[in-house]
C-alpha atoms as a PDB file:
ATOM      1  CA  UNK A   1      -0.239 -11.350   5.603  1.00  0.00           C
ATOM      2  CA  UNK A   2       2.938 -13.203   4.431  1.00  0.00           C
ATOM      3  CA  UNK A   3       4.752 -10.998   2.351  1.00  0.00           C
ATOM      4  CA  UNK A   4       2.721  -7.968   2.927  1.00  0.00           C
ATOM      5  CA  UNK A   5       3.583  -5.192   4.709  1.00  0.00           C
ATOM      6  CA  UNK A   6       1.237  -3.537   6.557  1.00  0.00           C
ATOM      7  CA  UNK A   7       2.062  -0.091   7.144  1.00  0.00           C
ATOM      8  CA  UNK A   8       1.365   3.782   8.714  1.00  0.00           C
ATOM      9  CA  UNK A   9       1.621   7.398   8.365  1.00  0.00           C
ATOM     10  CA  UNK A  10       4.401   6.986  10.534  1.00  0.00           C
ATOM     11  CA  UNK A  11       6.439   4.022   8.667  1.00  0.00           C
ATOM     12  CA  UNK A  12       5.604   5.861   4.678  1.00  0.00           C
ATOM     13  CA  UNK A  13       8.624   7.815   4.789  1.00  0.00           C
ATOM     14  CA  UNK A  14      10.876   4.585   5.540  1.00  0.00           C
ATOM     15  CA  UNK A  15       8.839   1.994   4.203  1.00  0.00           C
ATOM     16  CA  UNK A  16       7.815   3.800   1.031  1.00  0.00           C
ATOM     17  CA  UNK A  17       9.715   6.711   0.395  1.00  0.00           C
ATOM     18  CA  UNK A  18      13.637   5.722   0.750  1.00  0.00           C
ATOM     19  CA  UNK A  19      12.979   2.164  -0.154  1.00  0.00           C
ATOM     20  CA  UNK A  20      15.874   1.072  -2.934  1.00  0.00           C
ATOM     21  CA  UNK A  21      13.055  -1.322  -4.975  1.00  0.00           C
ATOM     22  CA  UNK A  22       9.492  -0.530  -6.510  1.00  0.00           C
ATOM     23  CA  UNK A  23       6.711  -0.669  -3.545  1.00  0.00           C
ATOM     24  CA  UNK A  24       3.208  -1.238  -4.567  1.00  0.00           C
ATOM     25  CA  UNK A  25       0.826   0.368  -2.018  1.00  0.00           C
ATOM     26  CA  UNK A  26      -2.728  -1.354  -1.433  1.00  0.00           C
ATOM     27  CA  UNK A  27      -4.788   1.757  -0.108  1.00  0.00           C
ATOM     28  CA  UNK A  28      -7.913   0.229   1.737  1.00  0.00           C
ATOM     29  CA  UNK A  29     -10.151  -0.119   4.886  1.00  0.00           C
ATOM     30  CA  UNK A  30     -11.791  -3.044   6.584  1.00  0.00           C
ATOM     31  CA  UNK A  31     -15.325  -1.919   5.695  1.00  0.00           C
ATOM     32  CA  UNK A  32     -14.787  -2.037   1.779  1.00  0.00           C
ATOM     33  CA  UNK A  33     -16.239  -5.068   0.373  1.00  0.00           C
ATOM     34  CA  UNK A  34     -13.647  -4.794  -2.959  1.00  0.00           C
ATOM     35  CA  UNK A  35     -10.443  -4.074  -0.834  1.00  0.00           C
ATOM     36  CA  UNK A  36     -11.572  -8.103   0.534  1.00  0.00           C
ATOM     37  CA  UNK A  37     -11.962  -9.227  -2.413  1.00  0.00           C
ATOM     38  CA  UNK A  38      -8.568  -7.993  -3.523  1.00  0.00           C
ATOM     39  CA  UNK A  39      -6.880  -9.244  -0.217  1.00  0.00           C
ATOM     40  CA  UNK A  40      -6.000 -13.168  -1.272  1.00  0.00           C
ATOM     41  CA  UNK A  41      -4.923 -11.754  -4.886  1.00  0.00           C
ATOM     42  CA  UNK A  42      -2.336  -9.155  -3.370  1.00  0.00           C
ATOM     43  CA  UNK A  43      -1.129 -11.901  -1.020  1.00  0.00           C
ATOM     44  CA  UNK A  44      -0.881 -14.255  -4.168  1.00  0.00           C
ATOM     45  CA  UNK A  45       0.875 -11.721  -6.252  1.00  0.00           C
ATOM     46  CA  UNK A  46       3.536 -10.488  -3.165  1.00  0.00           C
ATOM     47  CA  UNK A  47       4.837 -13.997  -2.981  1.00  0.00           C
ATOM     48  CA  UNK A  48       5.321 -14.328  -6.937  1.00  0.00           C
ATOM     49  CA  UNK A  49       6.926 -10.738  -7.334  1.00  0.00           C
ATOM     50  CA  UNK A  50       8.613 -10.554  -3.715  1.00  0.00           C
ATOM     51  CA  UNK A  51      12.232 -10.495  -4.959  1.00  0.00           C
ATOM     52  CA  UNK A  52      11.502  -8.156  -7.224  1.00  0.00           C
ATOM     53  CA  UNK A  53       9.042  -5.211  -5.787  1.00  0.00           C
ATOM     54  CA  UNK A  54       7.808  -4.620  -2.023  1.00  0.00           C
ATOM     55  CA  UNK A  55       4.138  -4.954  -1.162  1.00  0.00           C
ATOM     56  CA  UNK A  56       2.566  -2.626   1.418  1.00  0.00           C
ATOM     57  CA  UNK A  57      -1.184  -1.958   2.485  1.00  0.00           C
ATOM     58  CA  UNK A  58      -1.748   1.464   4.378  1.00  0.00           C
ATOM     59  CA  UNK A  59      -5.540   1.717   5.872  1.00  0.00           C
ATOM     60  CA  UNK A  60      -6.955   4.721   5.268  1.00  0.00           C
ATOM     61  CA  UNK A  61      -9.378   4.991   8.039  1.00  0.00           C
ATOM     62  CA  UNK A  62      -7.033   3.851  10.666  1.00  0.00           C
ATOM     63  CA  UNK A  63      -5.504   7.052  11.455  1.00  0.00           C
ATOM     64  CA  UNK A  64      -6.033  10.961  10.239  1.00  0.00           C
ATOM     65  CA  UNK A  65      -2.088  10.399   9.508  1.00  0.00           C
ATOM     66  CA  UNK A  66      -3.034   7.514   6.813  1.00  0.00           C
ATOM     67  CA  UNK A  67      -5.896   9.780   5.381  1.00  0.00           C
ATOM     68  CA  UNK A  68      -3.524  12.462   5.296  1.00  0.00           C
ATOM     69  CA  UNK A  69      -1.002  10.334   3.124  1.00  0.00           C
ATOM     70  CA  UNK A  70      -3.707   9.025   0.702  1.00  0.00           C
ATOM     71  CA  UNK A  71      -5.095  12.543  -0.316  1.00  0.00           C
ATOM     72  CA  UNK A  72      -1.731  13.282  -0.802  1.00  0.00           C
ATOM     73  CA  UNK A  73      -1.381  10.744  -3.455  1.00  0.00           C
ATOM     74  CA  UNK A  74      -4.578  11.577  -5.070  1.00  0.00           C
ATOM     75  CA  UNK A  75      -6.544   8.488  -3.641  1.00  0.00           C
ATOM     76  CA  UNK A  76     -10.130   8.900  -4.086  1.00  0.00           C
ATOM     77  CA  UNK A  77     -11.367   5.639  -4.030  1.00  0.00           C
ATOM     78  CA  UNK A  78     -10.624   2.119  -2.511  1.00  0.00           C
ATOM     79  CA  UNK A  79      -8.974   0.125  -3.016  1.00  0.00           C
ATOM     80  CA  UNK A  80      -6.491   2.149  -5.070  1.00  0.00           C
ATOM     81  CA  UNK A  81      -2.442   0.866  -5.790  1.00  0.00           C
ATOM     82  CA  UNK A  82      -0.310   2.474  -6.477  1.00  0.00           C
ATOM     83  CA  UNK A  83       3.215   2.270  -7.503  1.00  0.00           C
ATOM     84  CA  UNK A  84       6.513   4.062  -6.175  1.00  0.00           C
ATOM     85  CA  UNK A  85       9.827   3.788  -7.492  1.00  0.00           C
ATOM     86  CA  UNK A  86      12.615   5.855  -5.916  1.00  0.00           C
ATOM     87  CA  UNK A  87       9.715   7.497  -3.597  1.00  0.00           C
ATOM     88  CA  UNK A  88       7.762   8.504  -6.811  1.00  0.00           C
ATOM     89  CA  UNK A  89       4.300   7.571  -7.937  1.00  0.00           C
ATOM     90  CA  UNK A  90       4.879   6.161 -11.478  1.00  0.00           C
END
C-alpha cells in the first residue's frame, strides 16, 4: 500500500489524533467485498492528495482495540471514511 498507512488501536492516538494535517481513515476488513473494491481507488487517490492530507486504513476485525476505536467514531458499516482534522471528525 504505497502511500497508505495501515494502522491500530495502538498507533490512532499518534497516527490520527496529534497528526498536524487532515487524515482520512478507511475503516474496513478483509472479508468485505466493497472495502476491495475501494482498495485501488484509495491507493489512487493517496498518491494524488499525499502532500496535502494523510491516508490511513484501520481493520476493524483485527483487534477488539480497532473495534473499540470504530464504535467510537460512530462506524456502523464498512467501509466507512472518515475525516480528522486536528484529531476531530469533520
Amino acid at each position: 500500500m504505497g502511500s497508505v498507512l495501515e494502522i491500530n488501536a495502538e498507533s490512532w492516538e499518534t497516527d490520527v489524533l496529534k497528526s498536524d494535517i487532515m487524515v482520512v481513515v478507511d475503516f474496513w476488513h478483509e472479508h468485505c467485498p466493497w472495502c476491495i473494491r475501494l482498495n485501488p481507488i484509495f491507493e489512487e487517490i493517496s498518491e494524488g492528495y499525499k502532500d496535502k492530507a494523510k491516508f490511513a486504513k484501520l481493520n476493524v476485525l483485527k483487534s477488539l482495540g480497532n473495534r473499540e476505536v470504530a464504535l467510537k467514531y460512530g462506524v456502523m458499516s464498512t467501509p466507512t471514511l472518515k475525516f480528522f482534522c486536528k484529531g476531530r471528525p469533520v
